[in-house]
C-alpha atoms as a PDB file:
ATOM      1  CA  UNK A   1       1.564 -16.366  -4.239  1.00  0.00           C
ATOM      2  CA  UNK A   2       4.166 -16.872  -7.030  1.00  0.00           C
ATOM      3  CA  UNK A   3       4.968 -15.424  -9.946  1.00  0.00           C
ATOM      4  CA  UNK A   4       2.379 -17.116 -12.012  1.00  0.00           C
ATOM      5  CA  UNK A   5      -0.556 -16.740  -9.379  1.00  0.00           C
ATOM      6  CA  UNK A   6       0.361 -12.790  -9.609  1.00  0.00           C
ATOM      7  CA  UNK A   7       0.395 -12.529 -13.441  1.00  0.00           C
ATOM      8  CA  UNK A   8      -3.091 -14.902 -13.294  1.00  0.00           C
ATOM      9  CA  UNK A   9      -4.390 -12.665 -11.076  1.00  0.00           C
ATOM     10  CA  UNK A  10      -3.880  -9.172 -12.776  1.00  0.00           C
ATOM     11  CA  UNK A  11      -4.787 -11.054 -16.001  1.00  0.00           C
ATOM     12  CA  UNK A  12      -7.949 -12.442 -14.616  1.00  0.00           C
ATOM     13  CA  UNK A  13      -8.556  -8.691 -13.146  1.00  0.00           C
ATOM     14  CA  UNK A  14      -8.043  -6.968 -16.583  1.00  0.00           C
ATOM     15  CA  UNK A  15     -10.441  -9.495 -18.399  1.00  0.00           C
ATOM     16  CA  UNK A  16     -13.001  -8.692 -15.623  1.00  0.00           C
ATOM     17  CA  UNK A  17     -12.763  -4.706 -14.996  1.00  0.00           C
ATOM     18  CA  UNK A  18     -11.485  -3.907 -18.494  1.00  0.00           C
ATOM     19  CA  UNK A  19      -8.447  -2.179 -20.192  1.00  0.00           C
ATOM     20  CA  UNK A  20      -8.572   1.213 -18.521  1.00  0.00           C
ATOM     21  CA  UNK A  21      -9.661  -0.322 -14.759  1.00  0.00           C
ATOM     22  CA  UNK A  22      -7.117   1.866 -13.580  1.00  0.00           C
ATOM     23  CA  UNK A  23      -6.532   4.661 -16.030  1.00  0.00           C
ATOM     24  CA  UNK A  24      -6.853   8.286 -14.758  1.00  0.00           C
ATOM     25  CA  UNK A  25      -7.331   9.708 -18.557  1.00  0.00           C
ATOM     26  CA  UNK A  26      -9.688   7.120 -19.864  1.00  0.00           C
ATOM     27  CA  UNK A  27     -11.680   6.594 -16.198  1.00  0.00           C
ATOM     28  CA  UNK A  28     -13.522   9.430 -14.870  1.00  0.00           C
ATOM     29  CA  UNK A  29     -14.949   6.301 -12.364  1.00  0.00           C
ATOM     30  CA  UNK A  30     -10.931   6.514 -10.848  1.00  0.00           C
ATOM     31  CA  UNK A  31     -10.056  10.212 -10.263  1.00  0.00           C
ATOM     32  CA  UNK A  32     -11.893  10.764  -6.966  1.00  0.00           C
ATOM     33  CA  UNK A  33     -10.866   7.245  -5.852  1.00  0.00           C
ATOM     34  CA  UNK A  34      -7.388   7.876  -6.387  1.00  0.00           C
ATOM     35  CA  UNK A  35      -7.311  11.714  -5.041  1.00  0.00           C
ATOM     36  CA  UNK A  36      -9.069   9.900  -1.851  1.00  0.00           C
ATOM     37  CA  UNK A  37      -6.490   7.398  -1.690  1.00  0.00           C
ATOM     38  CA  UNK A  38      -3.279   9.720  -1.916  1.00  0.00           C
ATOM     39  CA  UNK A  39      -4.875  11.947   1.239  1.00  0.00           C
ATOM     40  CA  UNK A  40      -5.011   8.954   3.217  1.00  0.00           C
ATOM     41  CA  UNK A  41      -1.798   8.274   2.458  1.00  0.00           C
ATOM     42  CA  UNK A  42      -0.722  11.904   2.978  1.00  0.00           C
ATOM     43  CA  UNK A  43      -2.788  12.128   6.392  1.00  0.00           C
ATOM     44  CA  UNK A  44      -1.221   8.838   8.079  1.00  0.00           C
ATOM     45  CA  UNK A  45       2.055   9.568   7.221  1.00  0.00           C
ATOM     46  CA  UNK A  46       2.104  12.955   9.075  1.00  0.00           C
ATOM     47  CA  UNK A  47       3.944  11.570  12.072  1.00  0.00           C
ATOM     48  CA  UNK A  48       7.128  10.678   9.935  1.00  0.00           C
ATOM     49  CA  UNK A  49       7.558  13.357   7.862  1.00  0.00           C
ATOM     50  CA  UNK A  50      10.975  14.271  10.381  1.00  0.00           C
ATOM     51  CA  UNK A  51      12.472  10.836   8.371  1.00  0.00           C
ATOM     52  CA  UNK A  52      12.504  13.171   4.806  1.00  0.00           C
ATOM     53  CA  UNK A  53      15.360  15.442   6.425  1.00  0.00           C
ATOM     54  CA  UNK A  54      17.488  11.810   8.152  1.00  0.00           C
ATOM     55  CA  UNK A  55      19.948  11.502   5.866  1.00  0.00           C
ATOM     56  CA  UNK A  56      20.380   7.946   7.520  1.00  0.00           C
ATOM     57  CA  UNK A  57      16.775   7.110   7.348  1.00  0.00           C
ATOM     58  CA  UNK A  58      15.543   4.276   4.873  1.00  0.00           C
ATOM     59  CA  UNK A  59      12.025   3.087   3.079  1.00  0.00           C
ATOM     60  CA  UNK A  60      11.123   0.095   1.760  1.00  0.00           C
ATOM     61  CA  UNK A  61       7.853  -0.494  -0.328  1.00  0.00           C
ATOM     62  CA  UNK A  62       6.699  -4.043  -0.547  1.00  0.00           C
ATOM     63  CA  UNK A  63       5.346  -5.242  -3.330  1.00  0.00           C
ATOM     64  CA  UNK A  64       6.454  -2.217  -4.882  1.00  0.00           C
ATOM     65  CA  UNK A  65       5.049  -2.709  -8.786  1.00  0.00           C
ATOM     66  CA  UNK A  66       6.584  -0.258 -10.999  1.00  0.00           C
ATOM     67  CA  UNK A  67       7.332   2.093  -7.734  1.00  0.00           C
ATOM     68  CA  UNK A  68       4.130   4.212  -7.927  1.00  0.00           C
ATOM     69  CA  UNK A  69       4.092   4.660  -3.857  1.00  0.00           C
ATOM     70  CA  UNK A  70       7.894   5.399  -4.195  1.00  0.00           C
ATOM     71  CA  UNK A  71       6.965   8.291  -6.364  1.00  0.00           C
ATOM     72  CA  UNK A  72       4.118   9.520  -4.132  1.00  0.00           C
ATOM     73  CA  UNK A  73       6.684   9.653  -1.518  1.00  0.00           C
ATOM     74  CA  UNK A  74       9.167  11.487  -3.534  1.00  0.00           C
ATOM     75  CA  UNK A  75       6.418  13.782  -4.668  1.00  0.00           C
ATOM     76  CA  UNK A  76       6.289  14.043  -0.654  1.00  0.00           C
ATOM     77  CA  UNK A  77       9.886  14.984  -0.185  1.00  0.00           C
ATOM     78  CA  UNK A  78      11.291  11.679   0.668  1.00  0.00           C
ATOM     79  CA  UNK A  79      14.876  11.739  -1.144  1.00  0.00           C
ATOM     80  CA  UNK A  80      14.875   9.070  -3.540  1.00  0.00           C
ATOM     81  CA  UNK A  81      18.012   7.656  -2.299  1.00  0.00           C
ATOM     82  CA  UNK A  82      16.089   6.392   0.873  1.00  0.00           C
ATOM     83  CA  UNK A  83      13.868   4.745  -1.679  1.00  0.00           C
ATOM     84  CA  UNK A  84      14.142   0.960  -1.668  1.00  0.00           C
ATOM     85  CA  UNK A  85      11.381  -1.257  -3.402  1.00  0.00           C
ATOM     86  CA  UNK A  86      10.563  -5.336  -4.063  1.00  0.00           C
ATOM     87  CA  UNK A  87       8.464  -7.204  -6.196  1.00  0.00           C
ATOM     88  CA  UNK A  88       8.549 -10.771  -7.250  1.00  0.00           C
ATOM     89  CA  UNK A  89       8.031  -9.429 -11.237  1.00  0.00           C
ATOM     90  CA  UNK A  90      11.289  -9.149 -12.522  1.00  0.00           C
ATOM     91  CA  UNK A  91       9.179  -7.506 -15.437  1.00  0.00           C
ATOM     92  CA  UNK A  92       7.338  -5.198 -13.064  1.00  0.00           C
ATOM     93  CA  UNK A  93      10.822  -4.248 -11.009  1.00  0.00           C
ATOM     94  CA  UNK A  94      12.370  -4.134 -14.325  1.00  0.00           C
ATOM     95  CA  UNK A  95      10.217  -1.303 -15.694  1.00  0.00           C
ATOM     96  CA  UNK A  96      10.136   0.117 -12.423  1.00  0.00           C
ATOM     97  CA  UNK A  97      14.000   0.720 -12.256  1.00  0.00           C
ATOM     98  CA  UNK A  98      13.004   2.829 -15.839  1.00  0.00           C
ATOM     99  CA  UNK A  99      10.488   4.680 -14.497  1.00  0.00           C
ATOM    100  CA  UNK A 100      12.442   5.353 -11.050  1.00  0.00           C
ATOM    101  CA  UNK A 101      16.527   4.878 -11.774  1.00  0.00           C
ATOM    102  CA  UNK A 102      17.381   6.704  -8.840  1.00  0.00           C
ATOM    103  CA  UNK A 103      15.465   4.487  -6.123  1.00  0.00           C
ATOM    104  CA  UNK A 104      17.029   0.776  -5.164  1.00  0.00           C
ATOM    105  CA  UNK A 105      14.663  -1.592  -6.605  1.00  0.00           C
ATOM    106  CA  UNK A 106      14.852  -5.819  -6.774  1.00  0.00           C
ATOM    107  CA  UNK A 107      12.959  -9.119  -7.796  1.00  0.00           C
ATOM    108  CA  UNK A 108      12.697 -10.614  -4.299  1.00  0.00           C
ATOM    109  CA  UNK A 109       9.622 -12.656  -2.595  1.00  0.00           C
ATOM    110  CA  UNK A 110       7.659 -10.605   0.386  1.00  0.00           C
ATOM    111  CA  UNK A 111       7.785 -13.529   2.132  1.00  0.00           C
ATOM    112  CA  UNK A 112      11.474 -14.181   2.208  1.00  0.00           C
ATOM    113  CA  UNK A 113      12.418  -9.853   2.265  1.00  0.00           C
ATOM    114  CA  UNK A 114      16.326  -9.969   1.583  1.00  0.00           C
ATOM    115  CA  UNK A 115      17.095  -7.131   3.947  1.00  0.00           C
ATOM    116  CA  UNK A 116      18.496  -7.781   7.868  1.00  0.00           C
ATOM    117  CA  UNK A 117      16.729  -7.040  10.325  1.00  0.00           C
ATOM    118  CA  UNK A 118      15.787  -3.389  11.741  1.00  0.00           C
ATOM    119  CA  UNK A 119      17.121  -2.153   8.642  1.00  0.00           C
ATOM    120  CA  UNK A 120      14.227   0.171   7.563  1.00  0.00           C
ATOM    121  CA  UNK A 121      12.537   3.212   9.649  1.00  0.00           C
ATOM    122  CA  UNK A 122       9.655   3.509   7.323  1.00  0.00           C
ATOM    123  CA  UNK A 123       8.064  -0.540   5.769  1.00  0.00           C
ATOM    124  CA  UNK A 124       5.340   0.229   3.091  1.00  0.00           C
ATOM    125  CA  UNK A 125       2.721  -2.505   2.118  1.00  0.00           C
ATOM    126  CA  UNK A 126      -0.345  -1.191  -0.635  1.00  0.00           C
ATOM    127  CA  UNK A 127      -3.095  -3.757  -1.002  1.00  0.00           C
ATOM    128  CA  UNK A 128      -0.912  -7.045  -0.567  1.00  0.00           C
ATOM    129  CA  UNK A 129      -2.977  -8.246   2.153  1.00  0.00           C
ATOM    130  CA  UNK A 130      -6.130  -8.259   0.563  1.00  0.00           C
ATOM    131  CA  UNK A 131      -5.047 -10.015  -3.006  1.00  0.00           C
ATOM    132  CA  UNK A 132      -3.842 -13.135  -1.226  1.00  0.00           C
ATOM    133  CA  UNK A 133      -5.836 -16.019   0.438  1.00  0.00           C
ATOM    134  CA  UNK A 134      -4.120 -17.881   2.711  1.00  0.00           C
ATOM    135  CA  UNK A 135      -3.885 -16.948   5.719  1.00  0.00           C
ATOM    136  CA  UNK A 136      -0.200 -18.157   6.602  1.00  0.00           C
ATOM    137  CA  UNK A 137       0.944 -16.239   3.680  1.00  0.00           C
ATOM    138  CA  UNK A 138      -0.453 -13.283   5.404  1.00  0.00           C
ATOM    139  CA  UNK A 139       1.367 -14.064   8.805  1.00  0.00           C
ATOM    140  CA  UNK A 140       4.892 -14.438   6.217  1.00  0.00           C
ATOM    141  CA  UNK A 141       4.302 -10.902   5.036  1.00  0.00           C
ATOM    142  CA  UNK A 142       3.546  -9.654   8.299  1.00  0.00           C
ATOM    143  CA  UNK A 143       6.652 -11.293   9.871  1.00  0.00           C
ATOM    144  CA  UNK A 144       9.127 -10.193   7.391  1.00  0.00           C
ATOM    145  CA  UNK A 145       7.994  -6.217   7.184  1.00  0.00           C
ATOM    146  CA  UNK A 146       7.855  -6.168  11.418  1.00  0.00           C
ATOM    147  CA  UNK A 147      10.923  -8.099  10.764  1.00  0.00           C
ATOM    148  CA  UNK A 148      12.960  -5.078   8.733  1.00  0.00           C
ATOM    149  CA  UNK A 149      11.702  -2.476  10.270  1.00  0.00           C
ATOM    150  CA  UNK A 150      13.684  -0.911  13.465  1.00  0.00           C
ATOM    151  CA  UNK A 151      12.183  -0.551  16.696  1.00  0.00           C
ATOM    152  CA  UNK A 152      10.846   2.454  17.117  1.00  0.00           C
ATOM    153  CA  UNK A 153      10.145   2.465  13.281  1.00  0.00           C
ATOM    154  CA  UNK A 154       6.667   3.037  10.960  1.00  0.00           C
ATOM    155  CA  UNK A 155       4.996   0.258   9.480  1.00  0.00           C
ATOM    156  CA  UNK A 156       2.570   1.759   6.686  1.00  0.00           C
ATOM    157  CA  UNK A 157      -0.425  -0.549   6.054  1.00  0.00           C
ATOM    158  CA  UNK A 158      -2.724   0.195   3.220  1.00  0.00           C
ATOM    159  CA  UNK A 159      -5.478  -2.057   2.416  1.00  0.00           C
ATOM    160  CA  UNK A 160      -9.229  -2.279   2.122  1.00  0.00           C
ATOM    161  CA  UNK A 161     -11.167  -3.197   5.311  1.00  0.00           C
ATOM    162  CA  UNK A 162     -14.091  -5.344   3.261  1.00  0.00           C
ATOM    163  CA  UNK A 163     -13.848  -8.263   1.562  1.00  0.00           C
ATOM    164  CA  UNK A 164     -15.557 -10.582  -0.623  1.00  0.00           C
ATOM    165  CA  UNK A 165     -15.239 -12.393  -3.916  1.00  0.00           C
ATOM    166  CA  UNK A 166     -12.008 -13.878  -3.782  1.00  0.00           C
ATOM    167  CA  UNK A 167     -10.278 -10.668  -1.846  1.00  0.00           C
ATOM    168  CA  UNK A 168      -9.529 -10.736   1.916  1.00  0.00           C
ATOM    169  CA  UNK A 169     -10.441  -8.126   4.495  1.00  0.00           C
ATOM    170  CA  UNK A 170      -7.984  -6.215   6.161  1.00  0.00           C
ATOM    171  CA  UNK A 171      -9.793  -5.763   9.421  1.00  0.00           C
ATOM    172  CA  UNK A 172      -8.341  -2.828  12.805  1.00  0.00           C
ATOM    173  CA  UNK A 173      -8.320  -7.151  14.511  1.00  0.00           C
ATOM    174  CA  UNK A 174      -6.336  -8.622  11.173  1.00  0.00           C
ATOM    175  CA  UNK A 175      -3.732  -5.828  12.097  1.00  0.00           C
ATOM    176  CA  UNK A 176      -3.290  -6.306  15.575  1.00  0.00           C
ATOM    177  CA  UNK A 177      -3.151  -9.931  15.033  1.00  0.00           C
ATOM    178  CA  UNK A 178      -0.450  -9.934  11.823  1.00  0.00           C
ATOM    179  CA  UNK A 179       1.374  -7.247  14.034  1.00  0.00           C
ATOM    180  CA  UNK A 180       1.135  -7.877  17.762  1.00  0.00           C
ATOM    181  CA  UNK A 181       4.412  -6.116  18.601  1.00  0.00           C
ATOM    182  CA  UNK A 182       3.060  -2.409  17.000  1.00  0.00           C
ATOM    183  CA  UNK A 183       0.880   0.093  17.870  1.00  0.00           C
ATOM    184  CA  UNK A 184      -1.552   1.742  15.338  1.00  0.00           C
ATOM    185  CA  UNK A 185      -0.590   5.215  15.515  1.00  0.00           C
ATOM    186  CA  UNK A 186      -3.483   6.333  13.174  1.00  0.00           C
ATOM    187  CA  UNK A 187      -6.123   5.092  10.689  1.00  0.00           C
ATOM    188  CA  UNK A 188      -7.345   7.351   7.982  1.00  0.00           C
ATOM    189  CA  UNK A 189      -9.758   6.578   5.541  1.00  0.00           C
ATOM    190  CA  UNK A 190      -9.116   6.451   1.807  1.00  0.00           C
ATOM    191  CA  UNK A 191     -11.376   5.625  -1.205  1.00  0.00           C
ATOM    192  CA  UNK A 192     -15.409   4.864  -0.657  1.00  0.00           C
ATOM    193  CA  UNK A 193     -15.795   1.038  -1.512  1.00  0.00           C
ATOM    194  CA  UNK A 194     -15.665   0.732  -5.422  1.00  0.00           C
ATOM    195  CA  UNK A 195     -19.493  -0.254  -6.176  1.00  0.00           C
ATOM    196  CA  UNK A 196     -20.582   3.669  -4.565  1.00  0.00           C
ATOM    197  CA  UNK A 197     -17.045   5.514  -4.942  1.00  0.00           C
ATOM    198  CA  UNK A 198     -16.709   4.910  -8.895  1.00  0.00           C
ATOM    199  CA  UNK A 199     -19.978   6.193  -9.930  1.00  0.00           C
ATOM    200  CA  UNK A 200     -19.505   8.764  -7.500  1.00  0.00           C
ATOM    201  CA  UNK A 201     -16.444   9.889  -8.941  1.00  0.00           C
ATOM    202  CA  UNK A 202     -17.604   9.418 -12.512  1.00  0.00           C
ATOM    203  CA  UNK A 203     -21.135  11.112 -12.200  1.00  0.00           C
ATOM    204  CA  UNK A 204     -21.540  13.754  -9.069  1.00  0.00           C
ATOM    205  CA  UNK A 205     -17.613  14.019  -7.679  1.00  0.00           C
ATOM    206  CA  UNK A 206     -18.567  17.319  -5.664  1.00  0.00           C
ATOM    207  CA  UNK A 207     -20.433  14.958  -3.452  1.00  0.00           C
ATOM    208  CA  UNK A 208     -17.813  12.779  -3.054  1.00  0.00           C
ATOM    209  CA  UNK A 209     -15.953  14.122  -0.393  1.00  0.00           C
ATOM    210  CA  UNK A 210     -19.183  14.760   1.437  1.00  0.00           C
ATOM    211  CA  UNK A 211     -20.323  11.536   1.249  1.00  0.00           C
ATOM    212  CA  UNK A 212     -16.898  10.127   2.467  1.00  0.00           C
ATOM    213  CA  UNK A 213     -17.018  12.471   5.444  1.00  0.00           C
ATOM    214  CA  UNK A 214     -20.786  11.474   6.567  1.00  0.00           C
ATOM    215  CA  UNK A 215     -20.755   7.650   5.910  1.00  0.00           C
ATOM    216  CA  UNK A 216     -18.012   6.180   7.059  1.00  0.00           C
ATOM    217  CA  UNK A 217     -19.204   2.650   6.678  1.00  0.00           C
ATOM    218  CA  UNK A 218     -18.809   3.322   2.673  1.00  0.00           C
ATOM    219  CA  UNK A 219     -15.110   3.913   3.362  1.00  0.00           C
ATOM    220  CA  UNK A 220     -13.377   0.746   2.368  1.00  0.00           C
ATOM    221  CA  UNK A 221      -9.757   1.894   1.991  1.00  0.00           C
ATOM    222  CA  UNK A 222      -7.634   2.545   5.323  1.00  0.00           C
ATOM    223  CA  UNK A 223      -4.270   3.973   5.695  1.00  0.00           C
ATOM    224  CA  UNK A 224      -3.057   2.448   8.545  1.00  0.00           C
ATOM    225  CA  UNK A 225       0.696   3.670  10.403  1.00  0.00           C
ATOM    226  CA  UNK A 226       2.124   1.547  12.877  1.00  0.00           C
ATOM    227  CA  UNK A 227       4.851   2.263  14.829  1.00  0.00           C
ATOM    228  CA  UNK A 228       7.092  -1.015  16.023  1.00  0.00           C
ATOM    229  CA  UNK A 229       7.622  -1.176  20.121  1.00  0.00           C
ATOM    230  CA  UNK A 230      11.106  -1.558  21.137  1.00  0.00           C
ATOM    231  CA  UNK A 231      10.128  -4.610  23.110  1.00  0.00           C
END
């Protein structure tokens, strides 16, 4: 996807969701969604959490946006000097070097990552996989993280497992397949698919967490951590 297909994309999104889609203020439909999400994230990174104390270590988030994972991290205890991000906005990156001056952030294309190899012990993707539709843009991605990250090193894959309506699933096969030289390490689920988890959230959020824990088929978010063989 280029530039254009991006901006289409979010535009196309906004038109269809509305204004405050993603708005924790304005959207009580988000806030258990969102807490949901950041556990998963919290819960699959576990294994690395020695790399916050490496002052050699490095992170890159792909398809960083305006560096909201970045800040998670930091919010984490990752330095922000280990904090590396790339979009292909230069408006996005641009406001995300604002929001984030201390973390290394660039306009670059995931499918072309401008980084040598093994040059990352910790490769971050959120929901890329499941905005794009071709297939062979998917293997591109996949190449290029695998590609920058060191043996021995965490891939961090964060997508939804269901598809439909223009989005692609990200599937436990899709994973092995887009990354046959890693192991998954652990899988952790995050939000509830949208159509149950937003009126969840919005009308009767002490069940959410319930619900999450005794239906796991309504889980459609997974945090997935890989860890790169040295093979």
């Amino acid at each position: 996807m280029n530039v254009t297909e991006i901006q289409e994309f979010y535009s196309r999104r906004t038109v269809e969701k509305g204004d405050d889609r993603d708005d924790l203020l304005l959207n009580r439909g988000l806030l258990f969604q969102y807490l949901a999400n950041q556990r998963s994230v919290c819960e699959a990174l576990r294994p690395v959490a020695g790399l916050r104390s490496d002052s050699n270590a490095a992170v890159l988030d792909v398809a960083c946006g305006q560096g909201a994972r970045l800040l998670h991290l930091m919010e984490l205890g990752f330095p922000a000097q280990m904090m590396h991000g790339i979009d292909i906005r230069p408006s996005v990156v641009e406001q995300g070097r604002r929001r984030l001056p201390a973390c290394t952030l660039i306009v670059a294309d995931a499918c072309n990552i401008p980084y040598a190899d093994a040059a990352f012990d910790l490769v971050i993707g959120s929901t890329i996989f499941v905005r794009v539709t071709k297939t062979s843009i998917w293997a591109s991605i996949a190449r290029e993280m695998a590609r920058v990250t060191k043996p021995g090193g965490f891939l961090l894959i964060v997508d939804w497992r269901y598809g439909g309506r223009g989005y692609q699933a990200m599937t436990r096969r899709s994973l092995r397949s887009l990354f046959p030289n890693c192991d998954i390490v652990r899988s952790v689920g995050g939000a509830l698919i949208p159509p149950v988890g937003r009126p969840i959230s919005r009308w009767c959020p002490s069940l959410y967490f319930l619900i999450h824990r005794w239906c796991p088929p309504l889980v459609g978010l997974k945090a997935n951590l890989l860890c790169k063989s040295f093979s």
